[in-house]
C-alpha atoms as a PDB file:
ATOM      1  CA  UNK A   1     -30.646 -14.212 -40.679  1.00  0.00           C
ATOM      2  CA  UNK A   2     -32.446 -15.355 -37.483  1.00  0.00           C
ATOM      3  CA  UNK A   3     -29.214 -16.597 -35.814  1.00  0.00           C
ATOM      4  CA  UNK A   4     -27.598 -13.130 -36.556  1.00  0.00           C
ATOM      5  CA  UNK A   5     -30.522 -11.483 -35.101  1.00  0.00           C
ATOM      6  CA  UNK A   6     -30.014 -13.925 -32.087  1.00  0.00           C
ATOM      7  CA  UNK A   7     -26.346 -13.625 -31.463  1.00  0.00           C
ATOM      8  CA  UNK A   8     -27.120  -9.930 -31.947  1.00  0.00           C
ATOM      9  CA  UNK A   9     -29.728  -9.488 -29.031  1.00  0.00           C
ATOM     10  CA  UNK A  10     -27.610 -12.195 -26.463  1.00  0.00           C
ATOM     11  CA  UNK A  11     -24.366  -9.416 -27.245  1.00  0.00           C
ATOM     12  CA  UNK A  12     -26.730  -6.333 -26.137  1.00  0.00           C
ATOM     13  CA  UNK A  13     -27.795  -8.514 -23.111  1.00  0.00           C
ATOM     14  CA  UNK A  14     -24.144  -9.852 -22.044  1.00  0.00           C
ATOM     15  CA  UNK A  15     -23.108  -5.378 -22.571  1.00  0.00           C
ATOM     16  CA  UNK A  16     -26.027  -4.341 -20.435  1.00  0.00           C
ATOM     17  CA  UNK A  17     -25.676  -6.984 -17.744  1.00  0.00           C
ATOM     18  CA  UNK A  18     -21.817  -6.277 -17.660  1.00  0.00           C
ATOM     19  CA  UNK A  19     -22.674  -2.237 -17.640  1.00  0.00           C
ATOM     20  CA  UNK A  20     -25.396  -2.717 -14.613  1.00  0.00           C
ATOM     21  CA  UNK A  21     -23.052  -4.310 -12.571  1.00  0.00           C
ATOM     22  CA  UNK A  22     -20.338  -2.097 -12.858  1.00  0.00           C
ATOM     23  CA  UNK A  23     -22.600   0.908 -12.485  1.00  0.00           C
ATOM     24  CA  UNK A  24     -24.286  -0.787  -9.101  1.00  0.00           C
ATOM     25  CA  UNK A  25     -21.270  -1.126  -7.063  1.00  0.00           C
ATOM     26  CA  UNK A  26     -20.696   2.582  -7.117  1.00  0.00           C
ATOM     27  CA  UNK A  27     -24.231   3.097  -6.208  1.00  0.00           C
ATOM     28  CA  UNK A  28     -24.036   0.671  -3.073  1.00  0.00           C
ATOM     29  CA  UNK A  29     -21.254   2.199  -2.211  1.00  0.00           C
ATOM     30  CA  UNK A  30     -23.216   5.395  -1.804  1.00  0.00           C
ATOM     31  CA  UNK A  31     -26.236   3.567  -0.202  1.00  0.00           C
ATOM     32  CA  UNK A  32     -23.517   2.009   2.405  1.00  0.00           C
ATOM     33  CA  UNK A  33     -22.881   5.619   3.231  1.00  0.00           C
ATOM     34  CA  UNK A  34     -26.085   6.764   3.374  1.00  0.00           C
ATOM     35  CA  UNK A  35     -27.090   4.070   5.764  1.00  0.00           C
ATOM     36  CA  UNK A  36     -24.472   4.425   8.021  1.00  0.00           C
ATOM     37  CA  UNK A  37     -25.170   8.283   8.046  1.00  0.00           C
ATOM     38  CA  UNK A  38     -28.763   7.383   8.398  1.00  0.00           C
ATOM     39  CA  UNK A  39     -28.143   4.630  11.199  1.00  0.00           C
ATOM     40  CA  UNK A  40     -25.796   6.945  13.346  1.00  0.00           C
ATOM     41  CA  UNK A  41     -28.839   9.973  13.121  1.00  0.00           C
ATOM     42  CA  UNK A  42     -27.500  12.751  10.172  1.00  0.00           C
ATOM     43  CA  UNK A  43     -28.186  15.462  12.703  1.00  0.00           C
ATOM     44  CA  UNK A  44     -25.669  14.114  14.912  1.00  0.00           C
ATOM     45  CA  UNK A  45     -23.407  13.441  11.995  1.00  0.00           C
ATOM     46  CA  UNK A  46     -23.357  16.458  10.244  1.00  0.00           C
ATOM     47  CA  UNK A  47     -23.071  18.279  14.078  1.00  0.00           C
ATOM     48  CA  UNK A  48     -20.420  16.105  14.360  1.00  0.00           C
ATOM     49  CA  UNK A  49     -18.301  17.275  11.551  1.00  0.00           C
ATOM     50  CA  UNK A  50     -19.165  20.946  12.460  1.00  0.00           C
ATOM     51  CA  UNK A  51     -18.179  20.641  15.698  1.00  0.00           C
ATOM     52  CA  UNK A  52     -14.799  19.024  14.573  1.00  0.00           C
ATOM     53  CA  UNK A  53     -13.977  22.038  12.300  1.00  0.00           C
ATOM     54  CA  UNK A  54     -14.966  24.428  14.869  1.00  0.00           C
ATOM     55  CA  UNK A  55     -12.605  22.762  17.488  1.00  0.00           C
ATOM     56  CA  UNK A  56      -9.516  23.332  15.320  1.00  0.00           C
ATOM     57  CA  UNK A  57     -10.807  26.412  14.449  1.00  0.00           C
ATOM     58  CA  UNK A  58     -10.887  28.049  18.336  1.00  0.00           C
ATOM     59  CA  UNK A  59      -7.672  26.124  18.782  1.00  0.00           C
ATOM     60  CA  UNK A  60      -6.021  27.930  15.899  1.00  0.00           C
ATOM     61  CA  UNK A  61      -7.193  31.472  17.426  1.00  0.00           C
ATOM     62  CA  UNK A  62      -6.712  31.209  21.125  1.00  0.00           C
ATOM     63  CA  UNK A  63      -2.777  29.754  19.953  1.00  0.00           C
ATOM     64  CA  UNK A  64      -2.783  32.670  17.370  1.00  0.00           C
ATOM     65  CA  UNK A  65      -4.107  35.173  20.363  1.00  0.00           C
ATOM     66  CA  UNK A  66      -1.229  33.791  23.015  1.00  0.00           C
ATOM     67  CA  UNK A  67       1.525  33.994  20.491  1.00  0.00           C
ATOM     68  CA  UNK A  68       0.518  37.367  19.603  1.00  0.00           C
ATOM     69  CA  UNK A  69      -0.015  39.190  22.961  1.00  0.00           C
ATOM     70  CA  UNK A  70       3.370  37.593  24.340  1.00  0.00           C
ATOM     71  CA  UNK A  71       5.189  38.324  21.299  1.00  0.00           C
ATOM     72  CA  UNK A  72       4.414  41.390  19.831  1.00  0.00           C
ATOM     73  CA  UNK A  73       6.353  44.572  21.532  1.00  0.00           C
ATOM     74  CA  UNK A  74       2.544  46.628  21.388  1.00  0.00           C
ATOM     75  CA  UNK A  75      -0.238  45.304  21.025  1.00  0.00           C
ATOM     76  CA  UNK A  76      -3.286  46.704  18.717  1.00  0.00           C
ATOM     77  CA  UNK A  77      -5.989  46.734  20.631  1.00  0.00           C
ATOM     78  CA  UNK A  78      -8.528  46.541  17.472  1.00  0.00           C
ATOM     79  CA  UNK A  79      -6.890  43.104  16.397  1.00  0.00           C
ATOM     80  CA  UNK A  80      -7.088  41.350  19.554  1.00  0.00           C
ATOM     81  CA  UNK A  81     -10.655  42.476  20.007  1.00  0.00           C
ATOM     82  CA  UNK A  82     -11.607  41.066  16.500  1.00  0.00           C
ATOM     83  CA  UNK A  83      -9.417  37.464  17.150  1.00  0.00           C
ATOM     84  CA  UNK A  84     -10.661  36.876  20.585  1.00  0.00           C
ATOM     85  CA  UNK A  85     -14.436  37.944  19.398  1.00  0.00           C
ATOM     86  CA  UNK A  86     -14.025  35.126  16.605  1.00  0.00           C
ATOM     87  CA  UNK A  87     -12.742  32.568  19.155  1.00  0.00           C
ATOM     88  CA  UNK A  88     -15.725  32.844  21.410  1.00  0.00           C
ATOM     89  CA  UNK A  89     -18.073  32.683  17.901  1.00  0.00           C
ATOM     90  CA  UNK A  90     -16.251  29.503  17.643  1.00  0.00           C
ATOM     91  CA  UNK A  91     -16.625  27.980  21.080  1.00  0.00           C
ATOM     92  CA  UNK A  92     -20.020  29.083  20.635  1.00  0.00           C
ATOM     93  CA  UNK A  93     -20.898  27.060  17.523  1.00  0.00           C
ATOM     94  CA  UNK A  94     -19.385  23.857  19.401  1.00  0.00           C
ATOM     95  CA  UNK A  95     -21.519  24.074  22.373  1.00  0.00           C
ATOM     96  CA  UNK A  96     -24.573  24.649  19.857  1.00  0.00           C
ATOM     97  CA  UNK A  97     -23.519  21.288  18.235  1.00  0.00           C
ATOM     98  CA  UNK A  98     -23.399  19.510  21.829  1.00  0.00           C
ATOM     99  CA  UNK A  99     -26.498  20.326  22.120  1.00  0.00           C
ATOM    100  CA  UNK A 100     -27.832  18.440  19.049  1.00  0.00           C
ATOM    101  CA  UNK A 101     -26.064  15.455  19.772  1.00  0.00           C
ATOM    102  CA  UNK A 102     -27.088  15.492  23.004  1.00  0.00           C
ATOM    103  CA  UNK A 103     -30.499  15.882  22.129  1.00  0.00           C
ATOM    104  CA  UNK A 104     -30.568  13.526  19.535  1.00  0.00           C
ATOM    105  CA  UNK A 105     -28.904  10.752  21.719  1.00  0.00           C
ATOM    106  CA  UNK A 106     -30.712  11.171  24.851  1.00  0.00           C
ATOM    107  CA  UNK A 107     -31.838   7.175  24.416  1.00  0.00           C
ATOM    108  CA  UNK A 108     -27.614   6.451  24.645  1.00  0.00           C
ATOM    109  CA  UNK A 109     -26.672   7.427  27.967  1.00  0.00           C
ATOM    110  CA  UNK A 110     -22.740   7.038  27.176  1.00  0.00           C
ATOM    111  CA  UNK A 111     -22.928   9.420  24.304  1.00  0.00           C
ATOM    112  CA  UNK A 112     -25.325  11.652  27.008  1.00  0.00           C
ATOM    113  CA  UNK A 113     -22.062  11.291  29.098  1.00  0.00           C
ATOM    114  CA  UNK A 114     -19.648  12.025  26.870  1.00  0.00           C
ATOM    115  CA  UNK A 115     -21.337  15.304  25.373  1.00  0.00           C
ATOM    116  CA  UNK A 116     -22.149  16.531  28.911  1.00  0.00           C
ATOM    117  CA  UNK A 117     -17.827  16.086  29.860  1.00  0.00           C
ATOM    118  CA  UNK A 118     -16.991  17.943  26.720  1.00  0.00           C
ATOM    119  CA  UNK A 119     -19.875  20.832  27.485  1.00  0.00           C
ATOM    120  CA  UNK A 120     -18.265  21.200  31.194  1.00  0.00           C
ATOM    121  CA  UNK A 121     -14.803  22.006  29.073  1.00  0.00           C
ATOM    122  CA  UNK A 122     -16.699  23.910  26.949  1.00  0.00           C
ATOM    123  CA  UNK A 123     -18.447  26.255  29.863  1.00  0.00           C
ATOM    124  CA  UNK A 124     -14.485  26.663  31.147  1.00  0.00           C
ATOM    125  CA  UNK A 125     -13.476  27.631  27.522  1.00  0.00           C
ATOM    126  CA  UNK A 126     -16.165  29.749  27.095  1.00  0.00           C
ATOM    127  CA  UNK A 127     -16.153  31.669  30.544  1.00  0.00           C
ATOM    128  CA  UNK A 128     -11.904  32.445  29.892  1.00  0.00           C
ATOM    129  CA  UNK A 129     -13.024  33.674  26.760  1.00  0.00           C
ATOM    130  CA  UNK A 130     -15.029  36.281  28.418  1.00  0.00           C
ATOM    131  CA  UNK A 131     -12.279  37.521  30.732  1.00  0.00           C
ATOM    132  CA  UNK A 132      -9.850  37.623  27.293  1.00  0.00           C
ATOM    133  CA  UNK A 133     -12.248  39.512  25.645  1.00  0.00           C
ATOM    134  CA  UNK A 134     -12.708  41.675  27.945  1.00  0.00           C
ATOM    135  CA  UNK A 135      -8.986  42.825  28.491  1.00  0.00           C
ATOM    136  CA  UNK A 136      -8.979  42.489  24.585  1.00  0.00           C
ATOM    137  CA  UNK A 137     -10.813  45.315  24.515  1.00  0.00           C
ATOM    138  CA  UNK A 138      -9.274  47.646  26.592  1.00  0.00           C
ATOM    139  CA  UNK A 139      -6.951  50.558  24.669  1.00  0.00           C
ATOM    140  CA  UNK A 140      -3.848  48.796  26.335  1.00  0.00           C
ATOM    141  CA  UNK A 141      -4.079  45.268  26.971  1.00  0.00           C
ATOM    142  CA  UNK A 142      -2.224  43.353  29.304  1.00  0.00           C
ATOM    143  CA  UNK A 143      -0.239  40.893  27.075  1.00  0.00           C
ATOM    144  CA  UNK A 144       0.682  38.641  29.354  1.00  0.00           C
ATOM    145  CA  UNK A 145      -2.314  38.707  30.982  1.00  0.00           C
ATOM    146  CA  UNK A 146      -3.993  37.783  27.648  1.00  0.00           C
ATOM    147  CA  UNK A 147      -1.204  35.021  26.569  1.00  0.00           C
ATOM    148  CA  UNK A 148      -2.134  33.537  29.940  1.00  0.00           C
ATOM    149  CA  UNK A 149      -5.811  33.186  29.411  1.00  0.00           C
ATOM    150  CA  UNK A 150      -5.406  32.133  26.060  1.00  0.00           C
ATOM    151  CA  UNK A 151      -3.020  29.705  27.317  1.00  0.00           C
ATOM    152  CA  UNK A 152      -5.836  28.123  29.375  1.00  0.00           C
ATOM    153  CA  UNK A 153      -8.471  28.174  26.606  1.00  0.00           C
ATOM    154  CA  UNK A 154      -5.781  26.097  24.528  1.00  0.00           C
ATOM    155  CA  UNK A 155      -5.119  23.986  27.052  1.00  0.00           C
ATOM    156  CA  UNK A 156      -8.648  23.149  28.130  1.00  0.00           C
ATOM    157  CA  UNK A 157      -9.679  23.324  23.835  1.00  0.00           C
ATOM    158  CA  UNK A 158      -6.775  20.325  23.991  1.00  0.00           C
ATOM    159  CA  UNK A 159      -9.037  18.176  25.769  1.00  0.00           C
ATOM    160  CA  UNK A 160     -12.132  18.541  24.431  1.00  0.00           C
ATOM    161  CA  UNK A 161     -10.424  17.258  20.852  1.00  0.00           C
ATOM    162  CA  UNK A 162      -9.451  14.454  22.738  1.00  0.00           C
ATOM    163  CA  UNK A 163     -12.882  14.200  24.465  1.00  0.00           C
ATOM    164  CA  UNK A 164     -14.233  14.460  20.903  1.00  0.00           C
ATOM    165  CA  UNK A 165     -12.569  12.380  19.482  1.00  0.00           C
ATOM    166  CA  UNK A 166     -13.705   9.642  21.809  1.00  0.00           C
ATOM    167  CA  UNK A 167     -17.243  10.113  21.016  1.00  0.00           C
ATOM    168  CA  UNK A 168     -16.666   9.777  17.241  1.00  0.00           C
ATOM    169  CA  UNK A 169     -15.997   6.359  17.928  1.00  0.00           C
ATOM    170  CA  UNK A 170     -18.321   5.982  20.033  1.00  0.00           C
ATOM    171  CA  UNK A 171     -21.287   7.387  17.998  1.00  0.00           C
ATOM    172  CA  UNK A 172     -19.242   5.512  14.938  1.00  0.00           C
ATOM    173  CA  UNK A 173     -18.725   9.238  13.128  1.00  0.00           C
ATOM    174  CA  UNK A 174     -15.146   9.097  12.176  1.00  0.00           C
ATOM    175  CA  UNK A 175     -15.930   9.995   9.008  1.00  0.00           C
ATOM    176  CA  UNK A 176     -17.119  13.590   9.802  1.00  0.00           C
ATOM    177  CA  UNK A 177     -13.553  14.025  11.240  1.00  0.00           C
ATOM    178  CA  UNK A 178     -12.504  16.337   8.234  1.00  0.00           C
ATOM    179  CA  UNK A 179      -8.936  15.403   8.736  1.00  0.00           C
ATOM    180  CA  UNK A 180      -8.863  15.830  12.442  1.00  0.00           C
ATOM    181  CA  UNK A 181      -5.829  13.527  13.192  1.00  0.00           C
ATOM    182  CA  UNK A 182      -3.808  15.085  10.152  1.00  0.00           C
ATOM    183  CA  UNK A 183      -4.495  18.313  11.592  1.00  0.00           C
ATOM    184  CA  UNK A 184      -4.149  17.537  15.120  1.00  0.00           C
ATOM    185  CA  UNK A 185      -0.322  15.960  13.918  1.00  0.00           C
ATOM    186  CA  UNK A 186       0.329  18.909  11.782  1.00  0.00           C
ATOM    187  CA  UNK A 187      -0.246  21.598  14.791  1.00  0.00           C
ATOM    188  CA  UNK A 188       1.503  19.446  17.450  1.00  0.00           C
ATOM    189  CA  UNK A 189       4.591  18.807  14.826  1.00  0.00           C
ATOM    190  CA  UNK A 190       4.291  23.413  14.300  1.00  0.00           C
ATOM    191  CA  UNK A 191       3.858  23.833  18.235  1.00  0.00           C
ATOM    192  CA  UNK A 192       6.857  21.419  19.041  1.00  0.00           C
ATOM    193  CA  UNK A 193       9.030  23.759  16.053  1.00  0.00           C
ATOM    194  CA  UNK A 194       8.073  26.831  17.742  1.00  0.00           C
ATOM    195  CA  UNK A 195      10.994  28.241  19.932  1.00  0.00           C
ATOM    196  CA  UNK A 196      10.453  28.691  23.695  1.00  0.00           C
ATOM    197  CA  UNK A 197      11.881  31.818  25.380  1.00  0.00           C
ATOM    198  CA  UNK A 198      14.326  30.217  27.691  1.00  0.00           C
ATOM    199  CA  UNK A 199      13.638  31.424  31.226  1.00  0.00           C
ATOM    200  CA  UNK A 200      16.290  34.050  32.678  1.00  0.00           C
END
C-alpha cells in the first residue's frame, strides 16, 4: 500500500515538474521582451512604434492629396481641406514623438543626432504642409500647385522613413516597426504600378 502511495506521489512530481517547465519558457519569453522593452526605455519604444505608424500614415495622405489634385478634372475644395488638415495632424504626432525620444536619450548623443536630422525633415514637411493647406482651402484650388507641394512633402516624408528606420536599429526598436518594411515594399511595388502621364 505504501509503495502505491509512493509511486503515486513521484508520478504527481514527474507531471508538475514536466508542466512548470513547459509553462516557464513562455513566461521567459515574455520577460525577454519586457527587458528588452525595459532596457531600450518603453517611452522611447512605444514613441517609436507611434511614430512609425504615423510616418506611413502622412505618406499615405500627402500621395493620396498629389494624386487627387493632379487627377481629378475639379477639385472639391471641402475634401482637400479635410486630407491635407489630417496630414499635418500626422506630421504633427511624429514631431511630438521626436521629442520623447529625444528627451529620453539625451545621455546617447547618436540617437540625439539622429532624432534632431529627422526633426529638420520634419520642420520642411511640416512648413509645405502649411502652404498646401492653405491653397487647400481656397474655393478653387490650384491642383497643380497642390500636387506639387504634396509632391515635396512625399518626397521629404521618404526620407525621414529611411532616417527612421536607421534609428530603430540604432536604439535596437525594430520591433515597434508595425510592419514598416512590408509596408514600405507594398507602397513602392503600388507607386511603381501607377501609370505616369507621358509628357507631350
Amino acid at each position: 500500500m505504501l509503495m502505491k502511495h509512493t509511486g503515486t506521489l513521484a508520478l504527481g512530481l514527474v507531471v508538475i515538474a514536466i508542466s512548470t517547465s513547459l509553462t516557464a519558457r513562455p513566461a521567459s519569453a515574455q520577460s525577454r521582451l519586457n527587458d528588452k522593452v525595459s532596457r531600450n526605455n518603453g517611452a522611447s519604444f512605444f514613441a517609436n512604434g507611434r511614430a512609425s505608424r504615423d510616418i506611413q500614415h502622412s505618406r499615405d495622405y500627402s500621395r493620396s492629396i498629389q494624386q487627387y489634385t493632379t487627377q481629378v478634372p475639379t477639385i472639391n475644395p471641402a475634401v482637400t481641406q479635410a486630407e491635407s488638415q489630417m496630414l499635418g495632424h500626422q506630421i504633427q504626432g511624429i514631431q511630438r514623438d521626436m521629442v520623447i525620444i529625444r528627451e529620453e536619450n539625451k545621455s546617447n548623443p547618436q540617437v540625439v543626432e539622429q532624432v534632431k536630422g529627422i526633426e529638420t525633415k520634419l520642420a520642411q514637411a511640416a512648413s509645405t504642409q502649411k502652404m498646401l493647406h492653405e491653397e487647400c482651402c481656397k474655393d478653387s484650388p490650384d491642383g497643380k500647385v497642390c500636387g506639387e507641394m504634396a509632391g515635396k512633402i512625399t518626397s521629404t516624408l521618404d526620407q525621414v522613413s529611411k532616417d527612421h528606420a536607421k534609428l530603430l536599429k540604432t536604439m535596437g526598436h525594430e520591433d515597434a516597426a508595425h510592419d514598416h518594411a512590408a509596408m514600405t515594399h507594398e507602397h513602392d511595388a503600388s507607386e511603381a504600378k501607377t501609370p505616369t502621364k507621358s509628357a507631350k
